[in-house]
N, C-alpha and C. Protein backbone atom coordinates (compact mmCIF):
# COMPACT_ATOMS: atom_id res chain seq x y z
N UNK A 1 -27.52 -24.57 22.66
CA UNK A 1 -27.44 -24.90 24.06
C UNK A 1 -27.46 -26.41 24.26
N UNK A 2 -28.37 -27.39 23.69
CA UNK A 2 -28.56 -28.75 23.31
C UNK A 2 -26.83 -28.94 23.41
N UNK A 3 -26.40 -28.88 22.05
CA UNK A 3 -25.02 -29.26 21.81
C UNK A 3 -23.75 -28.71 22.94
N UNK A 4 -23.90 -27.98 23.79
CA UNK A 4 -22.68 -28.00 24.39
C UNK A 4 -23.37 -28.53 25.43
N UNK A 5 -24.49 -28.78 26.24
CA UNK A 5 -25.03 -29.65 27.23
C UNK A 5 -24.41 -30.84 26.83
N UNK A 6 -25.16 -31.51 26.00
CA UNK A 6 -24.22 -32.59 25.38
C UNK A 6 -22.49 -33.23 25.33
N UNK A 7 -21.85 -31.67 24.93
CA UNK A 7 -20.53 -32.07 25.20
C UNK A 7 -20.33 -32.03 26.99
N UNK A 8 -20.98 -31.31 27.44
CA UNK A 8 -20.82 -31.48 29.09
C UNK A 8 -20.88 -32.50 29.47
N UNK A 9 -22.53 -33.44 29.32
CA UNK A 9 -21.93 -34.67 30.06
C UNK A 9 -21.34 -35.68 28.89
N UNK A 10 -20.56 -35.69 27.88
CA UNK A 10 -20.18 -36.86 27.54
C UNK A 10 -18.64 -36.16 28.05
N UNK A 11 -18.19 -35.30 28.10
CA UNK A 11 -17.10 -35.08 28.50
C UNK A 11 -17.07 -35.34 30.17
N UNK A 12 -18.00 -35.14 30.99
CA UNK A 12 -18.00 -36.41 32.53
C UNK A 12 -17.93 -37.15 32.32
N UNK A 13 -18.72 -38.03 31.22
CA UNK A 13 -18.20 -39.58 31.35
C UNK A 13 -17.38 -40.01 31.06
N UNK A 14 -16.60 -39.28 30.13
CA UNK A 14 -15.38 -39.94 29.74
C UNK A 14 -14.05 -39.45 30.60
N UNK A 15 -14.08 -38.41 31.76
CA UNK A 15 -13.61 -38.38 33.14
C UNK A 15 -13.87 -39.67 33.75
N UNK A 16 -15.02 -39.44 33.97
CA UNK A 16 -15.29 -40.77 34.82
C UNK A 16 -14.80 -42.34 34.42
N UNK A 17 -15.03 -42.65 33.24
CA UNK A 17 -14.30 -43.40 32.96
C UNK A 17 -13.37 -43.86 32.82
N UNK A 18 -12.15 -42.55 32.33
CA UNK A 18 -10.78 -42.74 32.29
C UNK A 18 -10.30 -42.55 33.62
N UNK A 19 -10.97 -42.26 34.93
CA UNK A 19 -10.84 -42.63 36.23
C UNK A 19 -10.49 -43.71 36.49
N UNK A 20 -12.05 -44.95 35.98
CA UNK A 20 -12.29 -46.11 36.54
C UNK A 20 -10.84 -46.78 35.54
N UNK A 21 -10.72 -46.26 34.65
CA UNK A 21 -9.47 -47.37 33.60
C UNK A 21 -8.31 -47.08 34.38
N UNK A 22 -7.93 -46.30 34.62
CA UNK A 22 -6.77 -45.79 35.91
C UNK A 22 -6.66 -46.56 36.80
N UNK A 23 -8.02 -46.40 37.66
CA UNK A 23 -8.17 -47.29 38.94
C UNK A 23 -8.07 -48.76 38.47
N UNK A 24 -7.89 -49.34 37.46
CA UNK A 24 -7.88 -51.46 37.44
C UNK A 24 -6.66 -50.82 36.63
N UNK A 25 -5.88 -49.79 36.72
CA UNK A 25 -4.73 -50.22 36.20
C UNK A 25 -4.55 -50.96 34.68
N UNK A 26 -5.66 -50.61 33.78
CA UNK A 26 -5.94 -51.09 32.43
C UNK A 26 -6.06 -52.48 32.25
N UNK A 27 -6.33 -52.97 33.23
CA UNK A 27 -6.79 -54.35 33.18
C UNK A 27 -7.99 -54.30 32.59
N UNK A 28 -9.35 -53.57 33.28
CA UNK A 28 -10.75 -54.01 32.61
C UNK A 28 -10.72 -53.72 31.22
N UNK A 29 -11.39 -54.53 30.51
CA UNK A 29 -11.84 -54.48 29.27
C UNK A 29 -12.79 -53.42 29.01
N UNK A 30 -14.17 -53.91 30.06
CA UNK A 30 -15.14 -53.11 29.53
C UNK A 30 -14.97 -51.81 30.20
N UNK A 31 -14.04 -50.88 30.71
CA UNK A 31 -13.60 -50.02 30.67
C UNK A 31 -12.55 -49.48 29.64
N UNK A 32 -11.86 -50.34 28.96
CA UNK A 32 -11.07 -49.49 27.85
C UNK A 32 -11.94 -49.54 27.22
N UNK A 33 -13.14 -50.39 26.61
CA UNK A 33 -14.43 -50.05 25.81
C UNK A 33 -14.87 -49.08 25.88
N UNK A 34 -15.45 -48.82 26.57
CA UNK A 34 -16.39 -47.70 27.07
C UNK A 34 -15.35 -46.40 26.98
N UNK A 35 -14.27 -46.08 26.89
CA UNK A 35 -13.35 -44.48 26.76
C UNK A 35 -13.21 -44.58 25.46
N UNK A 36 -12.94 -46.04 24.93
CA UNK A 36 -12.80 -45.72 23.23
C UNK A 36 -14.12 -45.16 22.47
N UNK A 37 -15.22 -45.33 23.18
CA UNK A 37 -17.06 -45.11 22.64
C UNK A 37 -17.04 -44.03 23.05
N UNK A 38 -16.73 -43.88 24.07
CA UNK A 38 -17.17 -42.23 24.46
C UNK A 38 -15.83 -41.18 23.90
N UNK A 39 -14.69 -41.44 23.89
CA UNK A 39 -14.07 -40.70 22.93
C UNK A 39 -14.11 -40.41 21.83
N UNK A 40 -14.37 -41.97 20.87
CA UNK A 40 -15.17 -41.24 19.60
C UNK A 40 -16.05 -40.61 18.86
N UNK A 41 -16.98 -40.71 20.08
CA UNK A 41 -18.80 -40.00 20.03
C UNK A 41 -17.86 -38.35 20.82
N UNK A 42 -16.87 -37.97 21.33
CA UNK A 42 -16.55 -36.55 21.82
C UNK A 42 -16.02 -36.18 20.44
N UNK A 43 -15.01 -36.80 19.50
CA UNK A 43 -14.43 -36.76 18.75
C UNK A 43 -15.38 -36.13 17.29
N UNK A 44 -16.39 -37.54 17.20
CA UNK A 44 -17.70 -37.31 16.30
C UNK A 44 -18.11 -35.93 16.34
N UNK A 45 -19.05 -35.94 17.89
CA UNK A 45 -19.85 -35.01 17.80
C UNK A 45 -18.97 -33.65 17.35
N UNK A 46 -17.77 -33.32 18.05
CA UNK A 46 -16.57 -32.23 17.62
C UNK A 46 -16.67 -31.95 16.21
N UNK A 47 -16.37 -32.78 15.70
CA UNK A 47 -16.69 -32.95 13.82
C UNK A 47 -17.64 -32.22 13.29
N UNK A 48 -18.56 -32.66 13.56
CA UNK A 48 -19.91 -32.54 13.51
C UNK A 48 -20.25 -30.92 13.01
N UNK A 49 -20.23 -30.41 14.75
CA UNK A 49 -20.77 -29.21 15.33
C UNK A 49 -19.64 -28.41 14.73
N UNK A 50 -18.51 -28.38 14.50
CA UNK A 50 -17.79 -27.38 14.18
C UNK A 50 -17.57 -27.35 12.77
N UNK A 51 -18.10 -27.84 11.75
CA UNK A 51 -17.90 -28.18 10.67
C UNK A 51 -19.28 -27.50 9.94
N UNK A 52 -20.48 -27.88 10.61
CA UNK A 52 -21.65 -27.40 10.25
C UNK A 52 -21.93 -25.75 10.68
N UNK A 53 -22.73 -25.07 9.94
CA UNK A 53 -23.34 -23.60 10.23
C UNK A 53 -23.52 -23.43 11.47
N UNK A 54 -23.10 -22.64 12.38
CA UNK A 54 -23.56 -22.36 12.99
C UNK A 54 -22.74 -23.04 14.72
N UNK A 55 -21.31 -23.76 14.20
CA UNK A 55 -21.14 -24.41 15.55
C UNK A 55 -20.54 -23.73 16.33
N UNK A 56 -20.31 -23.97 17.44
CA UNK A 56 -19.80 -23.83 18.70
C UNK A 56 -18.00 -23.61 18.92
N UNK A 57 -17.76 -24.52 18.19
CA UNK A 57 -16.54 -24.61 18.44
C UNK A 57 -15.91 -24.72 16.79
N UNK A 58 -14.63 -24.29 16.98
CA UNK A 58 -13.76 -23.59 15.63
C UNK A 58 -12.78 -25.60 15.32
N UNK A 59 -12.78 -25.45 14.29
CA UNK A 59 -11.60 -26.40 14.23
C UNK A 59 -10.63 -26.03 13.23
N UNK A 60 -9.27 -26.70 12.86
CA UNK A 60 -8.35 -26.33 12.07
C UNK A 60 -9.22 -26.90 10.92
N UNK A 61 -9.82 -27.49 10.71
CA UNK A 61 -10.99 -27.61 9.12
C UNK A 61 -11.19 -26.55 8.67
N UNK A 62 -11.78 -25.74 8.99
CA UNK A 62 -12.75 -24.90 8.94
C UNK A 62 -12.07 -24.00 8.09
N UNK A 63 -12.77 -23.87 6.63
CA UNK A 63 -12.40 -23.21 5.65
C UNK A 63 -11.82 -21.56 5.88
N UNK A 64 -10.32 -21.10 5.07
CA UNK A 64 -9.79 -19.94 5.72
C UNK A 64 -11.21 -18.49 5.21
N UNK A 65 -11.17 -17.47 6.04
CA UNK A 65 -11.78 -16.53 5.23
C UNK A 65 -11.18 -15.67 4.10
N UNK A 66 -12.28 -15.25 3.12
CA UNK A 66 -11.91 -15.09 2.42
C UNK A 66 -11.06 -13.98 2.58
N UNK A 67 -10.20 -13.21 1.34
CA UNK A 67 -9.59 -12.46 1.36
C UNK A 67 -10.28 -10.78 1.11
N UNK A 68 -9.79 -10.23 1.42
CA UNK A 68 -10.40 -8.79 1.35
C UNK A 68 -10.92 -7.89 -0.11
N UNK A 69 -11.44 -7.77 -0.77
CA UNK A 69 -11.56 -7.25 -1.32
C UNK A 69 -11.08 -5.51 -1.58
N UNK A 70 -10.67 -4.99 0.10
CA UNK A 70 -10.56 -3.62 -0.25
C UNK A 70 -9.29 -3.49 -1.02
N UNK A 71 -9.35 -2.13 -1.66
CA UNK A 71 -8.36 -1.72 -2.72
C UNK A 71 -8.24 -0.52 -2.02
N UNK A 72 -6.54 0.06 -1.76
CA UNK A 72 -6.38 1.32 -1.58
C UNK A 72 -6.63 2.33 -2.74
N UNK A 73 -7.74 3.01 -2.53
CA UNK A 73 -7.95 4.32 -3.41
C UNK A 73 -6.34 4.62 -3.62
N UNK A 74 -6.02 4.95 -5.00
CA UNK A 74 -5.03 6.30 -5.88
C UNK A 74 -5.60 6.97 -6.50
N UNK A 75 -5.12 8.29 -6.23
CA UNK A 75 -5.79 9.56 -7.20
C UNK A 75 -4.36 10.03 -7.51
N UNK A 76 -4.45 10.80 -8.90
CA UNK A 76 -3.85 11.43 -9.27
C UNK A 76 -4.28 12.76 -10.13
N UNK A 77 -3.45 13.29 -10.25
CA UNK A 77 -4.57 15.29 -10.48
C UNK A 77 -3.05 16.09 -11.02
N UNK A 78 -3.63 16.28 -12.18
CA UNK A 78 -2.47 17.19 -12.83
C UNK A 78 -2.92 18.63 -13.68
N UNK A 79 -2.45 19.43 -13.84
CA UNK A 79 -3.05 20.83 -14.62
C UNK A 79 -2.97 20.02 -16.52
N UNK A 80 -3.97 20.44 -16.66
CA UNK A 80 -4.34 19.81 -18.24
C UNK A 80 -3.61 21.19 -19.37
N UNK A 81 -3.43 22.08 -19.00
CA UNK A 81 -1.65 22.99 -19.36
C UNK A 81 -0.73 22.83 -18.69
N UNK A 82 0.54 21.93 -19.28
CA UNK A 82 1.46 21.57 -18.50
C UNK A 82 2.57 23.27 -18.60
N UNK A 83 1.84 24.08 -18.85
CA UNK A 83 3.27 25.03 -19.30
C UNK A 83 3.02 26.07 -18.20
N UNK A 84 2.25 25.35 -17.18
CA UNK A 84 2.09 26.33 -16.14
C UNK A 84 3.47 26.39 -15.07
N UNK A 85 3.55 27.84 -15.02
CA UNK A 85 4.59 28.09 -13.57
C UNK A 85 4.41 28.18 -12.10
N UNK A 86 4.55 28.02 -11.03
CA UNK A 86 4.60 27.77 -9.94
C UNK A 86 5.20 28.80 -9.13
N UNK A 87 4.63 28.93 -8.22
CA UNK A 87 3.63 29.19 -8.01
C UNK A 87 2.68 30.03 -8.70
N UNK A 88 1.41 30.07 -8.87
CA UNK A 88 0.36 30.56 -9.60
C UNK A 88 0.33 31.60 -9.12
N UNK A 89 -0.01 33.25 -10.35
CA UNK A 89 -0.48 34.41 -9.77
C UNK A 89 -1.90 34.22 -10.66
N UNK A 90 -2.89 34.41 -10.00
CA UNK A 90 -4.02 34.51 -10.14
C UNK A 90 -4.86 35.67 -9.41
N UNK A 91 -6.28 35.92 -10.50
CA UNK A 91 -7.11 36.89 -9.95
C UNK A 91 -8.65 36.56 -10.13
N UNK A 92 -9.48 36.65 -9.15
CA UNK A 92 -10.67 36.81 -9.23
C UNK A 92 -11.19 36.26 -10.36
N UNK A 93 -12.02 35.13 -10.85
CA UNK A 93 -12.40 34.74 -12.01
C UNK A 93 -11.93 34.29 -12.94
N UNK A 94 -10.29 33.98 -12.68
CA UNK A 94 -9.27 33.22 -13.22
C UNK A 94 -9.57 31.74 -13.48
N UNK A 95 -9.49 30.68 -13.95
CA UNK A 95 -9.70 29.46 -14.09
C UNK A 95 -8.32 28.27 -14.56
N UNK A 96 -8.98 27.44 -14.09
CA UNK A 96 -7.58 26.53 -14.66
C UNK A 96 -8.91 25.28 -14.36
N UNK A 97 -7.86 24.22 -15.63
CA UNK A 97 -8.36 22.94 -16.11
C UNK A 97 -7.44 22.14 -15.50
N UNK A 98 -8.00 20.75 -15.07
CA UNK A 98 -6.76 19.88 -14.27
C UNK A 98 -7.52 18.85 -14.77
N UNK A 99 -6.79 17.77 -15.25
CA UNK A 99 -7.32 16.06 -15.27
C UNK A 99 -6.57 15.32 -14.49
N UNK A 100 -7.72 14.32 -13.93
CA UNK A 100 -7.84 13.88 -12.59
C UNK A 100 -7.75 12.34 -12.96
N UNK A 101 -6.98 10.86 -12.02
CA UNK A 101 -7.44 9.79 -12.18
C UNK A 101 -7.17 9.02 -11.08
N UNK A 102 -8.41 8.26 -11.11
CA UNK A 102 -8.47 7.86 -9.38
C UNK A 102 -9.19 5.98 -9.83
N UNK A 103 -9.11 5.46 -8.73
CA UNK A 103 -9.69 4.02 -8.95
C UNK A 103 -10.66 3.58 -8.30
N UNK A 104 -11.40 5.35 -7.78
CA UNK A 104 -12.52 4.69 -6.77
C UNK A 104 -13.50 5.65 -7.66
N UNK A 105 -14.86 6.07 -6.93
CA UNK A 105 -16.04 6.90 -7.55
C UNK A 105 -15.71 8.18 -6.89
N UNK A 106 -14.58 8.69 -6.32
CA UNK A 106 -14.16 9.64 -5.30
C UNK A 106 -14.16 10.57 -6.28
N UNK A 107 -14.31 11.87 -5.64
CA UNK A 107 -14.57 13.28 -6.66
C UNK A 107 -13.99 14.51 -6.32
N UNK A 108 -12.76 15.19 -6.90
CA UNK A 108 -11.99 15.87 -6.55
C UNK A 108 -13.26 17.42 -5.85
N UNK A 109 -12.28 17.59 -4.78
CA UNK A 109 -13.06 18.91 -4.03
C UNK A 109 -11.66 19.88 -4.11
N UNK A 110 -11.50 21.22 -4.71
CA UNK A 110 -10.81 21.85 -4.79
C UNK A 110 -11.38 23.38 -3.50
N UNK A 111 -9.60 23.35 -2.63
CA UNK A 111 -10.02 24.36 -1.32
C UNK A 111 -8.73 24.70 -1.46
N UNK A 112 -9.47 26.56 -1.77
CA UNK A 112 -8.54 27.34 -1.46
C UNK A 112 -7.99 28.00 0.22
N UNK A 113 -6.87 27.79 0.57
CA UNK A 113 -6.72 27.81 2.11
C UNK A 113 -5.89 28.97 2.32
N UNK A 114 -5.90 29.55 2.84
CA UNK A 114 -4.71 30.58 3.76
C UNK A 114 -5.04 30.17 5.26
N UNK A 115 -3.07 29.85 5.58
CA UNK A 115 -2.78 29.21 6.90
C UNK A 115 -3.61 30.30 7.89
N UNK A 116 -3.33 31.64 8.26
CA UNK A 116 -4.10 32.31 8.79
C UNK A 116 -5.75 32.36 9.19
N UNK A 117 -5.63 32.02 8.06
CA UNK A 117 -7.76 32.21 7.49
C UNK A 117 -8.32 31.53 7.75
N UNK A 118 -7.50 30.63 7.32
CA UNK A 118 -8.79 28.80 7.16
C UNK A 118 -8.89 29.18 5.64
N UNK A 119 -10.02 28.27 5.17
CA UNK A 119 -10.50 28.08 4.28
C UNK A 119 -11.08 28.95 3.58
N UNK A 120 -10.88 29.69 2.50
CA UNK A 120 -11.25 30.88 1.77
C UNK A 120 -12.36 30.62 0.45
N UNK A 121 -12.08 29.46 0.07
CA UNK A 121 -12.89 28.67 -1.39
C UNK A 121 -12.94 27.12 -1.03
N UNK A 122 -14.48 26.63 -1.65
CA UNK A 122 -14.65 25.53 -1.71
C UNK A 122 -15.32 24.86 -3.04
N UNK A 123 -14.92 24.05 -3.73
CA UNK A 123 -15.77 24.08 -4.92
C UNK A 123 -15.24 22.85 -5.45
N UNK A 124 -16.71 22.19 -6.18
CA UNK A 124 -16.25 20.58 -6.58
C UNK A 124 -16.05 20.67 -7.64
N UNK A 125 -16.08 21.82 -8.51
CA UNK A 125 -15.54 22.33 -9.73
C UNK A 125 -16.13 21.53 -10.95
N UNK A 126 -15.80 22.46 -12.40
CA UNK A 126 -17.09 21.86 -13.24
C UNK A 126 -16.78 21.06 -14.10
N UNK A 127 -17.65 20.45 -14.99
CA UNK A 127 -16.39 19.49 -15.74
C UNK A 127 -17.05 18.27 -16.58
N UNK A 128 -16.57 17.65 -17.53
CA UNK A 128 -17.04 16.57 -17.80
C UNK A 128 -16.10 15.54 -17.77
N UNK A 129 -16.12 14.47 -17.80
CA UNK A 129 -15.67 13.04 -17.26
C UNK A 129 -14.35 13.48 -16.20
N UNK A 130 -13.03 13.34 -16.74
CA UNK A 130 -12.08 13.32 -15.63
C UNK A 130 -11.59 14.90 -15.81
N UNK A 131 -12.22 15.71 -16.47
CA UNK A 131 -11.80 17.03 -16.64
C UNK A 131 -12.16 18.12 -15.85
N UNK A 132 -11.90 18.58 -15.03
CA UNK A 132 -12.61 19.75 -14.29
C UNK A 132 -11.46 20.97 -14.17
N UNK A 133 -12.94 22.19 -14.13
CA UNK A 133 -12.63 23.60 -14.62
C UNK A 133 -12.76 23.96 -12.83
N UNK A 134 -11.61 24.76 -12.61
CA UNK A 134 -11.70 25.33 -11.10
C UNK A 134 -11.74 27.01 -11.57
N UNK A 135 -12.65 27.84 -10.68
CA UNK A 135 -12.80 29.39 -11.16
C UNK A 135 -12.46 29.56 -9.87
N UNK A 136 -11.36 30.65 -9.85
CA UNK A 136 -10.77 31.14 -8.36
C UNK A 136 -12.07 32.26 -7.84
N UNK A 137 -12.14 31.95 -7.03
CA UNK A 137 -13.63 33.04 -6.51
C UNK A 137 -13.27 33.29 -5.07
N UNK A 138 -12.46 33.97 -4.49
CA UNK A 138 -12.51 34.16 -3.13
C UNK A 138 -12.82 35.91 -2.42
N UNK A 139 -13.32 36.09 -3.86
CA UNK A 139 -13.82 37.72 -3.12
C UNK A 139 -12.94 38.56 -3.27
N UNK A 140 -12.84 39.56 -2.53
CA UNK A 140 -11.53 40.97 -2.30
C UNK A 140 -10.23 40.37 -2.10
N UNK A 141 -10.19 39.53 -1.48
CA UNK A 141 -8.52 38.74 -0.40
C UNK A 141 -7.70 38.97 -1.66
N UNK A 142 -6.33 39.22 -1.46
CA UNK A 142 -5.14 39.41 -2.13
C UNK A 142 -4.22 39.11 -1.06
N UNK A 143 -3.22 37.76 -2.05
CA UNK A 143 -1.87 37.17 -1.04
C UNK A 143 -1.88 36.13 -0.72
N UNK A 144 -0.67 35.32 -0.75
CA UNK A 144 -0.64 34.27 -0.78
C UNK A 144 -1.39 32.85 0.10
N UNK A 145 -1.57 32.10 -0.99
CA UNK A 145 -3.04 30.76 -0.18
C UNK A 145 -1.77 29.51 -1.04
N UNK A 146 -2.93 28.63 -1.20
CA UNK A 146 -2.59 27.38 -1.27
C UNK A 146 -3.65 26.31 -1.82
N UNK A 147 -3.40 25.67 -2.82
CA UNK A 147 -4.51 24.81 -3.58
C UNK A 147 -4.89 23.99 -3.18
N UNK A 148 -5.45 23.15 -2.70
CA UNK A 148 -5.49 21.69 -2.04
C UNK A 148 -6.92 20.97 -3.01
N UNK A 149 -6.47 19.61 -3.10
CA UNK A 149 -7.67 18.74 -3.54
C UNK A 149 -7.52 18.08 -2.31
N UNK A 150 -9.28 17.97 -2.60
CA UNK A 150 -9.53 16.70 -1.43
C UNK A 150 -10.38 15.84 -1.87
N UNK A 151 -10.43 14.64 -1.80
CA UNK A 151 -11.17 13.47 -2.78
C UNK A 151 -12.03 13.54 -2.50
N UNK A 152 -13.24 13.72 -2.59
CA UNK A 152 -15.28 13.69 -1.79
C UNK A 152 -15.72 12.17 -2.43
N UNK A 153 -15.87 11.17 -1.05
CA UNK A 153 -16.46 10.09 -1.41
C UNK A 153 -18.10 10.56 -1.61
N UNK A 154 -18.69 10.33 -2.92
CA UNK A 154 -20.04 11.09 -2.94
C UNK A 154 -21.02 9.69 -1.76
N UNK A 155 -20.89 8.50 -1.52
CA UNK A 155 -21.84 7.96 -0.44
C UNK A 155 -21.16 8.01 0.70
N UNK A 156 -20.54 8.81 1.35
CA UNK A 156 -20.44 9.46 2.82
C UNK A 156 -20.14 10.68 3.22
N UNK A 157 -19.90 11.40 1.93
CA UNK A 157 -19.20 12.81 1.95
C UNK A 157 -18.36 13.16 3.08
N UNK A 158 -17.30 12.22 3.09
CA UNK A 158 -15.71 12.52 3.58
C UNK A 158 -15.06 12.67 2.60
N UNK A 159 -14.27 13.99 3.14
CA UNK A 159 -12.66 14.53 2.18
C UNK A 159 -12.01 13.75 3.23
N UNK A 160 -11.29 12.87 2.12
CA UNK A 160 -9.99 12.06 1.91
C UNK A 160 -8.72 12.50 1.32
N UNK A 161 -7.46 11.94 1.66
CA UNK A 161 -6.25 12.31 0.90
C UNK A 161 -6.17 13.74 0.33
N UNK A 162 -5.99 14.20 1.50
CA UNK A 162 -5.99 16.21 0.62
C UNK A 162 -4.07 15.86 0.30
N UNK A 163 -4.39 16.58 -1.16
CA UNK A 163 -3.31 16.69 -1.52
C UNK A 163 -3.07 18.26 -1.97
N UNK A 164 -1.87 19.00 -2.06
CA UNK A 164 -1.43 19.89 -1.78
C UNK A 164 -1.07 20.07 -3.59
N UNK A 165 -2.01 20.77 -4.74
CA UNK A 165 -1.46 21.54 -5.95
C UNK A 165 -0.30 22.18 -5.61
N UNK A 166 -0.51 23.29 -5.16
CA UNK A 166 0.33 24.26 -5.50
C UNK A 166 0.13 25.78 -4.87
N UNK A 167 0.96 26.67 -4.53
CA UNK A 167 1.11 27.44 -4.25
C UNK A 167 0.44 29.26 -5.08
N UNK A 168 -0.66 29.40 -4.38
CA UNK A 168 -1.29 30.76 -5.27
C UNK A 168 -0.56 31.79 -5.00
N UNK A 169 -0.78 33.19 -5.66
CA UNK A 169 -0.04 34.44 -5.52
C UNK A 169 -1.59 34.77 -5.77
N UNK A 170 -2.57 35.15 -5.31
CA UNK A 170 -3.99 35.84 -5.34
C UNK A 170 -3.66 37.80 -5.48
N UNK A 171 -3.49 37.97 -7.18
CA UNK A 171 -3.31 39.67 -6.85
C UNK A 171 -4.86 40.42 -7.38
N UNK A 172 -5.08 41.72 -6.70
CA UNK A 172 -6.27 42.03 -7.70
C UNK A 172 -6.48 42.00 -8.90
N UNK A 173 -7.85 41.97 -9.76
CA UNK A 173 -8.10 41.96 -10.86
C UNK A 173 -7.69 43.20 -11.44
N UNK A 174 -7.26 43.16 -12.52
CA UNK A 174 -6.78 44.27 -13.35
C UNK A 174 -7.79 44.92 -13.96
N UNK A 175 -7.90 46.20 -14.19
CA UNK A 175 -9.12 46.71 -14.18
C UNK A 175 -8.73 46.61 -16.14
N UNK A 176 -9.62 47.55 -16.83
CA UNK A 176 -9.20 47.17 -18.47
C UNK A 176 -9.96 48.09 -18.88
């Protein structure tokens, strides 16, 4: 508060002054004195205050900010048997292995969906390092769903980037 009081009245006086230099028509001396002192003390103090922590006012000095650090998350997720066919017929207790690679701490969430249904299976599936085991578990239901990963940031638990596996054929288990 000090410092822009400050620029208040030195910025009157140097109105006032460049008034009075106006009015003698730049004849007086100790009026072009006095706008060159008080312009450079507006000039100074400007320096000053905007240069140091904490000022008031921005100047073209003033170091750029830094640049961002964020990185767009990529994941990528593939079946760890590439000799699989498409769409999948699967049953009850069926499993499949997929390796996963991503550039954040994000953690694949595998959801089984039927457009009708909603959501039929949810599971962060088991696994060690980038390897995870998905076990189809959706109960009685037979007929076609849909695989989806969804990335689980584990410090906010938002699903991110659902991406779309592949297409299920869910038939009953075969009895034996």
């Amino acid at each position: 508060m000090k410092r822009a009081s400050l620029f208040i009245v030195l910025g009157v006086a140097f109105v006032a002054v460049s008034l009075w230099y106006l009015l003698s028509a730049g004849r007086s001396k100790r009026a072009t004195r006095l706008k060159y002192r008080l312009g450079g003390a507006l000039l100074s103090i400007m320096a000053i205050t905007s240069t140091g922590c904490g000022g008031i006012i921005t100047s073209c000095y003033d170091p750029a900010p830094p640049e961002s650090e964020y990185v767009e998350p990529t994941y990528n997720i593939d079946f760890v048997d590439q000799d699989i066919e498409l769409p999948l017929t699967m049953s009850n207790g069926d499993k499949l292995m997929f390796r996963y690679e991503t550039n954040t701490s994000s953690l694949p969430k595998f959801v089984v969906k039927v457009s009708e249904i909603g959501n039929i299976q949810e599971s962060m599936g088991e696994g060690e390092g980038n390897i995870k085991e998905f076990t189809l578990d959706v109960g009685d239901f037979v007929g076609d769903a849909l695989l989806f990963v969804y990335w689980v940031v584990e410090s906010d638990s938002i699903e991110r980037n659902p991406q779309c596996l592949c297409g299920l054929n869910i038939v009953a288990k075969e009895e034996n």
